[in-house]
PDB file of N, CA and C in Angstrom:
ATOM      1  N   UNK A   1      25.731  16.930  37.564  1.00  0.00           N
ATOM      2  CA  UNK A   1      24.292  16.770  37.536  1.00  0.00           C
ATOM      3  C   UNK A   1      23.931  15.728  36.480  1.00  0.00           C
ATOM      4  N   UNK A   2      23.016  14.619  37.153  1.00  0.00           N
ATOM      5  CA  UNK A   2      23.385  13.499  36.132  1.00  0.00           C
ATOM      6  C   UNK A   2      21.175  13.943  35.592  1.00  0.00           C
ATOM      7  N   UNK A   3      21.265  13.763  34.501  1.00  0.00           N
ATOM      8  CA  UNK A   3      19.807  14.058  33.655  1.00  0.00           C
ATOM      9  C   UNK A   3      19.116  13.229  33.398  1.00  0.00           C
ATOM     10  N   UNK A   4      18.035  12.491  33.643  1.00  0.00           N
ATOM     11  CA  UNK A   4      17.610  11.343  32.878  1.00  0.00           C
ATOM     12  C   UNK A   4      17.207  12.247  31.049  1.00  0.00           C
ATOM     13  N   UNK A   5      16.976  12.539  29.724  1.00  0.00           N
ATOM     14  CA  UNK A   5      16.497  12.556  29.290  1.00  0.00           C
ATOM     15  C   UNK A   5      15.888  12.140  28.105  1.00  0.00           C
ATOM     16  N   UNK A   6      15.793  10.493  28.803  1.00  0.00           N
ATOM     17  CA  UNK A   6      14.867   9.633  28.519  1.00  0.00           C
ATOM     18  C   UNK A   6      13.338  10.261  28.363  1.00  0.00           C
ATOM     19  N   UNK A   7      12.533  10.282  27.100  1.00  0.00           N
ATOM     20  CA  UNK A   7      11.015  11.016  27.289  1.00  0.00           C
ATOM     21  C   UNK A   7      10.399   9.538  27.365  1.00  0.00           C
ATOM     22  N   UNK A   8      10.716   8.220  27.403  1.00  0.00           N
ATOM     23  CA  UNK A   8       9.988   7.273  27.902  1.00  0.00           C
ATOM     24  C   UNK A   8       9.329   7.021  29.723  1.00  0.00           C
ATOM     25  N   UNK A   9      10.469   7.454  30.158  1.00  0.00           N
ATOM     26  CA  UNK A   9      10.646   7.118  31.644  1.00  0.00           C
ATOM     27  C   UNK A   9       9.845   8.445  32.122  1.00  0.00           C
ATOM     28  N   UNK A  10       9.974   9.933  31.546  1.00  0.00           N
ATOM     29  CA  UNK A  10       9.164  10.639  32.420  1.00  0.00           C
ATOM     30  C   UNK A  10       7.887  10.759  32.944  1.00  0.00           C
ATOM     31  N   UNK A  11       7.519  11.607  33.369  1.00  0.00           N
ATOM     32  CA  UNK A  11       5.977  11.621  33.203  1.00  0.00           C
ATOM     33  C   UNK A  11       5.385  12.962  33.192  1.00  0.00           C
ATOM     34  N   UNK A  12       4.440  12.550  32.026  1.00  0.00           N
ATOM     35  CA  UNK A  12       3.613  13.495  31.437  1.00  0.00           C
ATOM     36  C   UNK A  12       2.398  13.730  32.266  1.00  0.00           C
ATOM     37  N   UNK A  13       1.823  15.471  31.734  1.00  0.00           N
ATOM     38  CA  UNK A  13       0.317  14.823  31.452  1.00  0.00           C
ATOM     39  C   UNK A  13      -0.427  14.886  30.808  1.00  0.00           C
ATOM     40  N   UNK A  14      -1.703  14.964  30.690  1.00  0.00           N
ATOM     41  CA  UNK A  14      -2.750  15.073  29.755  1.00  0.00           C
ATOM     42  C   UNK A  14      -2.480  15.529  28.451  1.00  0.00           C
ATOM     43  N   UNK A  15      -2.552  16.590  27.996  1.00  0.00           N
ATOM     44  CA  UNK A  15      -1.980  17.288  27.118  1.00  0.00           C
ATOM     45  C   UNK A  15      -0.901  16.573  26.208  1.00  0.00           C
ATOM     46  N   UNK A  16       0.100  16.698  27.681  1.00  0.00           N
ATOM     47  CA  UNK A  16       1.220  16.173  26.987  1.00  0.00           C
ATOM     48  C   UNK A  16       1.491  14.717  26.139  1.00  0.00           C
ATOM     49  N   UNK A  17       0.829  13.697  27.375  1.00  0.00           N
ATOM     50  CA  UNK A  17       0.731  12.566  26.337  1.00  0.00           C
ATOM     51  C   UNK A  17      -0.200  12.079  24.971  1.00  0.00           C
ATOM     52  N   UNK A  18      -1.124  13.403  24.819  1.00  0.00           N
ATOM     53  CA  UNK A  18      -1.920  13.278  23.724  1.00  0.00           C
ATOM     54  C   UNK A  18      -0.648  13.705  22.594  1.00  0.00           C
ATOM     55  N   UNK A  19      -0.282  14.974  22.754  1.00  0.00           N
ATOM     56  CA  UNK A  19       0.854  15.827  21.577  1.00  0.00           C
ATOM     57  C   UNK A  19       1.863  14.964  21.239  1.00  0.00           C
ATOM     58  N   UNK A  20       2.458  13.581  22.279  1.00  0.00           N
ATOM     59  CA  UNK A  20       3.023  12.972  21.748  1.00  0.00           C
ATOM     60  C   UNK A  20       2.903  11.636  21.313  1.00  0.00           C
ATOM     61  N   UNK A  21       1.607  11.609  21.484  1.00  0.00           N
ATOM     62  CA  UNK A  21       1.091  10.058  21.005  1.00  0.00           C
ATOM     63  C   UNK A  21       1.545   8.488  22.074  1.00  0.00           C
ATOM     64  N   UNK A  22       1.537   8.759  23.210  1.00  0.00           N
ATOM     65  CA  UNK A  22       2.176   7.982  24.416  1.00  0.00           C
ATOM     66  C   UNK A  22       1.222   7.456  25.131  1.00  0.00           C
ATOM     67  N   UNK A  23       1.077   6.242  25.759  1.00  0.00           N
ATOM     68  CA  UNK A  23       0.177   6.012  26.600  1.00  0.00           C
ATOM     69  C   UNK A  23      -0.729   6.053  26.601  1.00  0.00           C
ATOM     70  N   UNK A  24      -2.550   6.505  26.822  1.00  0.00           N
ATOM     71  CA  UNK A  24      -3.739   5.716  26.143  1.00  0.00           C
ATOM     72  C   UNK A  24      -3.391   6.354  24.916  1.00  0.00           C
ATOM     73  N   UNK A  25      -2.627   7.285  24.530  1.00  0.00           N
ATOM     74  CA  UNK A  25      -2.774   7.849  23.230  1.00  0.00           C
ATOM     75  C   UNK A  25      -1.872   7.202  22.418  1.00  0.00           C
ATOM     76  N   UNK A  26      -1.037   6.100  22.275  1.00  0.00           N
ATOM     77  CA  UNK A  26      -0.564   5.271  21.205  1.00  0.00           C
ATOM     78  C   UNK A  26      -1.593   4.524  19.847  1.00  0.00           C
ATOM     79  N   UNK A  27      -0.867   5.032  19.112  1.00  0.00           N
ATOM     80  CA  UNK A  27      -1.041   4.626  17.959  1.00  0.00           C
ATOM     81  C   UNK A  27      -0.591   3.344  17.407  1.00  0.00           C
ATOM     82  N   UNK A  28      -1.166   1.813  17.083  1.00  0.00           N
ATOM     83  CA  UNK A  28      -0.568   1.051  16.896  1.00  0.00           C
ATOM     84  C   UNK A  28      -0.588   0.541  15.929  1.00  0.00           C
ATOM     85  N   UNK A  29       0.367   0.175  15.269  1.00  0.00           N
ATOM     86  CA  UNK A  29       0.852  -0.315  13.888  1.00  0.00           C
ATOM     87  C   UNK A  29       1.526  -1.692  13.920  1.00  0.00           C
ATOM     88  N   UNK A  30       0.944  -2.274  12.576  1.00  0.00           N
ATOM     89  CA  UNK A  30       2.342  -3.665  12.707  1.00  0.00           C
ATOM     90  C   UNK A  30       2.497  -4.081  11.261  1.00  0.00           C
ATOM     91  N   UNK A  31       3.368  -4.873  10.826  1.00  0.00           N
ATOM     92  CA  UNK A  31       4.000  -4.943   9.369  1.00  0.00           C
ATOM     93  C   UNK A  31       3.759  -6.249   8.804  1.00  0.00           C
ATOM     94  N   UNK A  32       3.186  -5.946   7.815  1.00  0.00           N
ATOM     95  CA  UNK A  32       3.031  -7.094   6.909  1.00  0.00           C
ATOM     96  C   UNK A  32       4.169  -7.507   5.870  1.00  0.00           C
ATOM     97  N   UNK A  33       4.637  -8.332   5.534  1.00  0.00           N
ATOM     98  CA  UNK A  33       5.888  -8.878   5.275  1.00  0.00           C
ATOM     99  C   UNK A  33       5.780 -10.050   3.960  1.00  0.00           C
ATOM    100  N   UNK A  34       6.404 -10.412   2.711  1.00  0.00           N
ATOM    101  CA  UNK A  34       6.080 -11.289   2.052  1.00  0.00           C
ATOM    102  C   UNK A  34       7.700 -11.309   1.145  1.00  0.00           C
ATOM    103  N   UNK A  35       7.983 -12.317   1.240  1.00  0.00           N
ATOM    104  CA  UNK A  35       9.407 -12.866   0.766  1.00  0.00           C
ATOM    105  C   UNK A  35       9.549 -13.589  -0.124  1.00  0.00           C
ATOM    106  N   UNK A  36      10.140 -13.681  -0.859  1.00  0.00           N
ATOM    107  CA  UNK A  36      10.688 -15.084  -1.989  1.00  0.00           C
ATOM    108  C   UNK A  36       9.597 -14.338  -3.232  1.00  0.00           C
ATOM    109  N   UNK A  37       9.506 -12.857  -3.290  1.00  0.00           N
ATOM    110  CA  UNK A  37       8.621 -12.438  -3.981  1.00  0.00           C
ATOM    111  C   UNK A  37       9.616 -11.907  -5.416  1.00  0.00           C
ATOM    112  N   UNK A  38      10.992 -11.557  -5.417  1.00  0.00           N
ATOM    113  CA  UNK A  38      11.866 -11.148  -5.605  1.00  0.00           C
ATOM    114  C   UNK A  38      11.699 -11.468  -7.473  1.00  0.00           C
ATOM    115  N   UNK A  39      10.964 -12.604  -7.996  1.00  0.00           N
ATOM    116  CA  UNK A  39      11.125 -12.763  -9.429  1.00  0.00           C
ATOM    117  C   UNK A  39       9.856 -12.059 -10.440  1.00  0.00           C
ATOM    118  N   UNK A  40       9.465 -11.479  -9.069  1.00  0.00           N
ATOM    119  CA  UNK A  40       8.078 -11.115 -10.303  1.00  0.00           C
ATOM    120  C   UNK A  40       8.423 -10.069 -11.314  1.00  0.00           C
ATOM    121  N   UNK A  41       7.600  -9.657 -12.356  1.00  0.00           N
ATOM    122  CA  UNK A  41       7.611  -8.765 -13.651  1.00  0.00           C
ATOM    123  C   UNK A  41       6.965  -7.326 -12.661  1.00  0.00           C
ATOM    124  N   UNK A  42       7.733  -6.195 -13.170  1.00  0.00           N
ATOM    125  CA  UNK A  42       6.974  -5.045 -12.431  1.00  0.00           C
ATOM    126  C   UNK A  42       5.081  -4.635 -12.643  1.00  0.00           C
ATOM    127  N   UNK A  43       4.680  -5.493 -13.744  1.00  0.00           N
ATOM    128  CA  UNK A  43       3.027  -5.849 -13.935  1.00  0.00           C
ATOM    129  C   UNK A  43       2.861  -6.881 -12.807  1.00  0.00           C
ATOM    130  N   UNK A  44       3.479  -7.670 -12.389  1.00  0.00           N
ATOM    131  CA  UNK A  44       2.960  -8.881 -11.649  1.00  0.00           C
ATOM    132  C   UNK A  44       2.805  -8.330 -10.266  1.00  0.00           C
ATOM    133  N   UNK A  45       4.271  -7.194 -10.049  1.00  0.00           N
ATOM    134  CA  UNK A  45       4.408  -6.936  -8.885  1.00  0.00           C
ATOM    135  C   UNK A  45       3.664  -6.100  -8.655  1.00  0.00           C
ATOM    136  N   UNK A  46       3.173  -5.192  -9.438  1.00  0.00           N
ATOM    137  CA  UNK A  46       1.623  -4.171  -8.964  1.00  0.00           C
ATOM    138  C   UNK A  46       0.443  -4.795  -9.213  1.00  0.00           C
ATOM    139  N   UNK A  47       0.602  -5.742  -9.613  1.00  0.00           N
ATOM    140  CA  UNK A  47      -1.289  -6.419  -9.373  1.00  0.00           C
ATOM    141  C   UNK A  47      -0.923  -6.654  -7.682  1.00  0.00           C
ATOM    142  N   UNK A  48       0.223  -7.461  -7.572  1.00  0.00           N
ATOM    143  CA  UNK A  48       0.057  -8.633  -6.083  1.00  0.00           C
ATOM    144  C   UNK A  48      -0.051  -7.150  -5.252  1.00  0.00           C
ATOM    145  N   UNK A  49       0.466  -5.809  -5.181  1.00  0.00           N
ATOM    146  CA  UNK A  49       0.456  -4.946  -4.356  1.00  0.00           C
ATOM    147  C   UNK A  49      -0.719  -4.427  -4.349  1.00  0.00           C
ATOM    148  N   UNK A  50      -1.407  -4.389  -5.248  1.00  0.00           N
ATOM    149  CA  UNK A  50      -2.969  -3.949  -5.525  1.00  0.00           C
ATOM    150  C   UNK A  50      -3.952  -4.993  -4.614  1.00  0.00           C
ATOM    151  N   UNK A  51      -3.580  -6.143  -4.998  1.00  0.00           N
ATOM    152  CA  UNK A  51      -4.461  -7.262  -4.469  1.00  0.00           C
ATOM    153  C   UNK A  51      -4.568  -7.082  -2.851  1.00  0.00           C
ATOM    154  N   UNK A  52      -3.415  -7.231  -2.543  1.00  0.00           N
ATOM    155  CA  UNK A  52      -3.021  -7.131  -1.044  1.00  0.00           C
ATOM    156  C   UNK A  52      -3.658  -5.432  -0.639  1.00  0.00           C
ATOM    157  N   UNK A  53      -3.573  -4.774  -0.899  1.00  0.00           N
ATOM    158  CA  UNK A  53      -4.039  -3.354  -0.072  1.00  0.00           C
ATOM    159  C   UNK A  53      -5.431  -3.209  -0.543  1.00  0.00           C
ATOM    160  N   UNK A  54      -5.810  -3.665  -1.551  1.00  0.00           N
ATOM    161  CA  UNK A  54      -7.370  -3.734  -2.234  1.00  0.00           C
ATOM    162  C   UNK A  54      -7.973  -4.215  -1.268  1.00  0.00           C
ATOM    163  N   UNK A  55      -7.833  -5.606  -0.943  1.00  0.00           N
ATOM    164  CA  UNK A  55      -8.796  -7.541  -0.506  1.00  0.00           C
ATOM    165  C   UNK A  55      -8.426  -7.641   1.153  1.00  0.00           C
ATOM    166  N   UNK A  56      -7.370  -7.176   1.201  1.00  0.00           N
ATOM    167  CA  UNK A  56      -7.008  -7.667   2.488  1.00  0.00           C
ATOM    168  C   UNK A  56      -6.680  -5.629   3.577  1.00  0.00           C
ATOM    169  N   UNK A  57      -6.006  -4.919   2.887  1.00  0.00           N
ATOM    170  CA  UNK A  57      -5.763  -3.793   3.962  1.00  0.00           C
ATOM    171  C   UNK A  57      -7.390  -2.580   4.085  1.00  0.00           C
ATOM    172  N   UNK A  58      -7.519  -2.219   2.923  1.00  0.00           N
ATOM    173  CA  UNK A  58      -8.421  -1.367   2.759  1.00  0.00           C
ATOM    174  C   UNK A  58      -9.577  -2.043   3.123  1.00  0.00           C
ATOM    175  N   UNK A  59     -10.103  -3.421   2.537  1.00  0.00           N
ATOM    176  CA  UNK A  59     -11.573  -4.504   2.860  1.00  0.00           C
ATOM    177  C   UNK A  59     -11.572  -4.090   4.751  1.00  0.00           C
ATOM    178  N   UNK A  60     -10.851  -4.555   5.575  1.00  0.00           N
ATOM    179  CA  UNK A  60     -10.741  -4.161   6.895  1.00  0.00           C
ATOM    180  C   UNK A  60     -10.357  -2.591   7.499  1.00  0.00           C
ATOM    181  N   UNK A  61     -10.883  -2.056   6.924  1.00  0.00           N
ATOM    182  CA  UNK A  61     -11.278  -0.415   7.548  1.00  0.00           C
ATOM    183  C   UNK A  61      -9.823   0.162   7.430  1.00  0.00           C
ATOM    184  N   UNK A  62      -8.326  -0.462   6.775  1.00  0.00           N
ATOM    185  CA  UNK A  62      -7.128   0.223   7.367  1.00  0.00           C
ATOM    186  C   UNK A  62      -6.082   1.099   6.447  1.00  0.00           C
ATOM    187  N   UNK A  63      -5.486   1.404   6.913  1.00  0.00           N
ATOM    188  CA  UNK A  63      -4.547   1.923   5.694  1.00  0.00           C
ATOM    189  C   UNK A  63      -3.110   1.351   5.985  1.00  0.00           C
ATOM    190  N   UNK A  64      -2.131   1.882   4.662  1.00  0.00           N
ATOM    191  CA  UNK A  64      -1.141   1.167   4.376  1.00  0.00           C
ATOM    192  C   UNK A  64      -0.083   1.799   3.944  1.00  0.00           C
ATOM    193  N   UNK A  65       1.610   1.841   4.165  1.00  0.00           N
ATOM    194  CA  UNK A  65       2.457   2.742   3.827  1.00  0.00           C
ATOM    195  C   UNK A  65       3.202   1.063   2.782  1.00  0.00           C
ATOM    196  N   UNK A  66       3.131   1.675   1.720  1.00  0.00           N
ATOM    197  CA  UNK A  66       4.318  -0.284   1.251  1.00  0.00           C
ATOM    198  C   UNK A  66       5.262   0.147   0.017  1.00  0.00           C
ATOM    199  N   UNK A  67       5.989  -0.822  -0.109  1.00  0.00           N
ATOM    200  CA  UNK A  67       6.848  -0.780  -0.873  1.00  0.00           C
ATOM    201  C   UNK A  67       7.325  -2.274  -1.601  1.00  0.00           C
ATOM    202  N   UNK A  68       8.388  -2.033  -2.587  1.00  0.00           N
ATOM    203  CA  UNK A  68       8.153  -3.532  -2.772  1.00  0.00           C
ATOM    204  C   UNK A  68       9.512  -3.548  -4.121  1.00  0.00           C
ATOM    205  N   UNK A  69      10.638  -3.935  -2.791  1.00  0.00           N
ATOM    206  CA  UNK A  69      11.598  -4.249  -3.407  1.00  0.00           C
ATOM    207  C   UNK A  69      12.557  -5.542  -3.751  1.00  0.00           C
ATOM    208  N   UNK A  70      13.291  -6.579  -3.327  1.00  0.00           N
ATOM    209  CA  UNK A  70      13.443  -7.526  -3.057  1.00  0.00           C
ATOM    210  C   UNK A  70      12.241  -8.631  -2.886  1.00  0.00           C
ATOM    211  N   UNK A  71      11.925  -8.144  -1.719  1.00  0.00           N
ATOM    212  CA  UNK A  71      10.474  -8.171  -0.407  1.00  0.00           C
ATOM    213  C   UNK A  71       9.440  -7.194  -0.934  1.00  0.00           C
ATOM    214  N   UNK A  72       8.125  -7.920  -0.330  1.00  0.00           N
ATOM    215  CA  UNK A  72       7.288  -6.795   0.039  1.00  0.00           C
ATOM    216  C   UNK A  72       6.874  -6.482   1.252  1.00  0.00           C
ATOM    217  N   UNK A  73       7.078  -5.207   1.520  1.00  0.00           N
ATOM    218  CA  UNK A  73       6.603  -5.091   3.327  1.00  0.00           C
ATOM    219  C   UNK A  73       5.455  -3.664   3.320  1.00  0.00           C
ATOM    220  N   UNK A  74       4.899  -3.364   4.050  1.00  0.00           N
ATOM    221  CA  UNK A  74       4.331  -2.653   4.315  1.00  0.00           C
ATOM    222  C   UNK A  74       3.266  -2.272   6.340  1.00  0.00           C
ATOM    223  N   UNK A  75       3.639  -1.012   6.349  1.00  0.00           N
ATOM    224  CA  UNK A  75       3.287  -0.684   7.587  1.00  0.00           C
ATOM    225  C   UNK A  75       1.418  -0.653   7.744  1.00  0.00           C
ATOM    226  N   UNK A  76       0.839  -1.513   8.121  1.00  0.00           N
ATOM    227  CA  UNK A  76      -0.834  -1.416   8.453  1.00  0.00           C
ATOM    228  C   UNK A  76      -1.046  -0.404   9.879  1.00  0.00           C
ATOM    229  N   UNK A  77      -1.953   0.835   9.405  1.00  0.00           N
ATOM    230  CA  UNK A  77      -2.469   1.229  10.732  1.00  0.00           C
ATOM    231  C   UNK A  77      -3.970   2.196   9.997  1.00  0.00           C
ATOM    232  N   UNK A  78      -4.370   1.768  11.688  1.00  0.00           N
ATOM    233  CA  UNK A  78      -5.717   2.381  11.687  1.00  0.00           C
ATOM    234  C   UNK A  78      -5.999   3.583  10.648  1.00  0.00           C
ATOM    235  N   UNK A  79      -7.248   3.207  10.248  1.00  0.00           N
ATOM    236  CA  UNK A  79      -7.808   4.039   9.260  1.00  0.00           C
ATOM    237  C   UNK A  79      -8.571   5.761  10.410  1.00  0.00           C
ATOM    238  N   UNK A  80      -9.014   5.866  11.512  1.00  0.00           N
ATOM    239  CA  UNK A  80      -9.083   6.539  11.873  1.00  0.00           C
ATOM    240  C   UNK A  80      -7.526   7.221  12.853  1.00  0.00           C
ATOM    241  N   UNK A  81      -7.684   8.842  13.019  1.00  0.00           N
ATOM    242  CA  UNK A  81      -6.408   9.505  13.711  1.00  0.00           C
ATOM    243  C   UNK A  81      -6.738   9.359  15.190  1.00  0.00           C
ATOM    244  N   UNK A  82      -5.621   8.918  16.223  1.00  0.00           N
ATOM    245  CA  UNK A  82      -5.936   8.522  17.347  1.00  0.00           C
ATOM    246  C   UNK A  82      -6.073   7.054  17.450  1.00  0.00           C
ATOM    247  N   UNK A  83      -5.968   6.452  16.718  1.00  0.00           N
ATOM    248  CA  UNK A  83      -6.935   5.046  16.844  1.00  0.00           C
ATOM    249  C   UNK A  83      -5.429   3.658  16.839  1.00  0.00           C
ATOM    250  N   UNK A  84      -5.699   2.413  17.175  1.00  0.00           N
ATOM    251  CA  UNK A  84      -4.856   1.549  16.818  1.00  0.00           C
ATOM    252  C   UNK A  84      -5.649   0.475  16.097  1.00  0.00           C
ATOM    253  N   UNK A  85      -5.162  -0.762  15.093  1.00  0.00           N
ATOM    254  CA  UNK A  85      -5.304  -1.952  14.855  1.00  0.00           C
ATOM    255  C   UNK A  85      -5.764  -2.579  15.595  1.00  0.00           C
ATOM    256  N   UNK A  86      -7.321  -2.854  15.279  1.00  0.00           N
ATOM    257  CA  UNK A  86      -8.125  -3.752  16.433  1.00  0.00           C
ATOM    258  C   UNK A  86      -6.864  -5.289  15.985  1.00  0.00           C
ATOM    259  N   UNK A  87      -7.306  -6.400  17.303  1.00  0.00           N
ATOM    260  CA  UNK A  87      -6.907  -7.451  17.266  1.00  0.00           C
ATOM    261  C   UNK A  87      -7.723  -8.089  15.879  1.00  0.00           C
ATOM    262  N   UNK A  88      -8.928  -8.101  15.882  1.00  0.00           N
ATOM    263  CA  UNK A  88      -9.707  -8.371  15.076  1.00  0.00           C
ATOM    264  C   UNK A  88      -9.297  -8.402  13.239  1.00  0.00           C
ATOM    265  N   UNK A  89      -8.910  -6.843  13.163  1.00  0.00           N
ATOM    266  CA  UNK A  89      -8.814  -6.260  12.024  1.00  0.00           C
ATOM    267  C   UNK A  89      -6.798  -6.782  11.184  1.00  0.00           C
ATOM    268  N   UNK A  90      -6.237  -7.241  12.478  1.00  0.00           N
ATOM    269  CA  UNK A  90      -5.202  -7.649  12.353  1.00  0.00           C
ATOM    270  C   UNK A  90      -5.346  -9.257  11.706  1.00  0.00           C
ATOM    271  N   UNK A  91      -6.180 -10.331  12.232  1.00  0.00           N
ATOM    272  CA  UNK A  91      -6.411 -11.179  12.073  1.00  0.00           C
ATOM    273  C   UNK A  91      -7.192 -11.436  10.284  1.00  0.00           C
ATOM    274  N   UNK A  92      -7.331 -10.401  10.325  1.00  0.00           N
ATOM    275  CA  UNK A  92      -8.251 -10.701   8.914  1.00  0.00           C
ATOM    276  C   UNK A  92      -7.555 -10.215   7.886  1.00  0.00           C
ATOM    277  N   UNK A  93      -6.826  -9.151   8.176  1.00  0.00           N
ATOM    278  CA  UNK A  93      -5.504  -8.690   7.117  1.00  0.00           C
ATOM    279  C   UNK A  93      -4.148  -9.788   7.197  1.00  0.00           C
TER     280      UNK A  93
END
């Protein structure tokens, strides 16, 4: 008995694709990224992380998961639950 159990390929419904966040119910996120950041002083490196989630993530309605090692990266998503990154709100962050 061969199984698909792939939970991409099945199909849900209602319910179901809300509980797992699938289909109109995706949640969308995308990553902000900054390199060659690697020499700053750990004061330098929490202003620029301040600046950036201050001016640019929070100013556009969003929130932010970041870190900041080498690199700085951090995950941007919608400030409301249910919701994704307007095109808009992407463009301005």
């Amino acid at each position: 008995m061969n199984m698909n159990l792939n939970k991409w390929n099945r199909k849900y419904n209602h319910r179901q694709r809300k509980k797992m966040c699938v289909g109109e119910y995706q949640e969308l996120v995308f990553i902000v990224t900054a390199n060659g950041v690697s020499g700053l002083s750990v004061e330098q490196r929490d202003k620029f992380m301040d600046e950036i989630i201050d001016s640019a993530i929070e100013a556009n309605c969003a929130l932010s998961v970041a870190t900041f090692g080498e690199d700085f990266w951090c995950y941007v998503m919608a400030e409301k639950k249910r919701a994704s990154v307007t095109e808009a709100q992407r463009s301005a962050i």
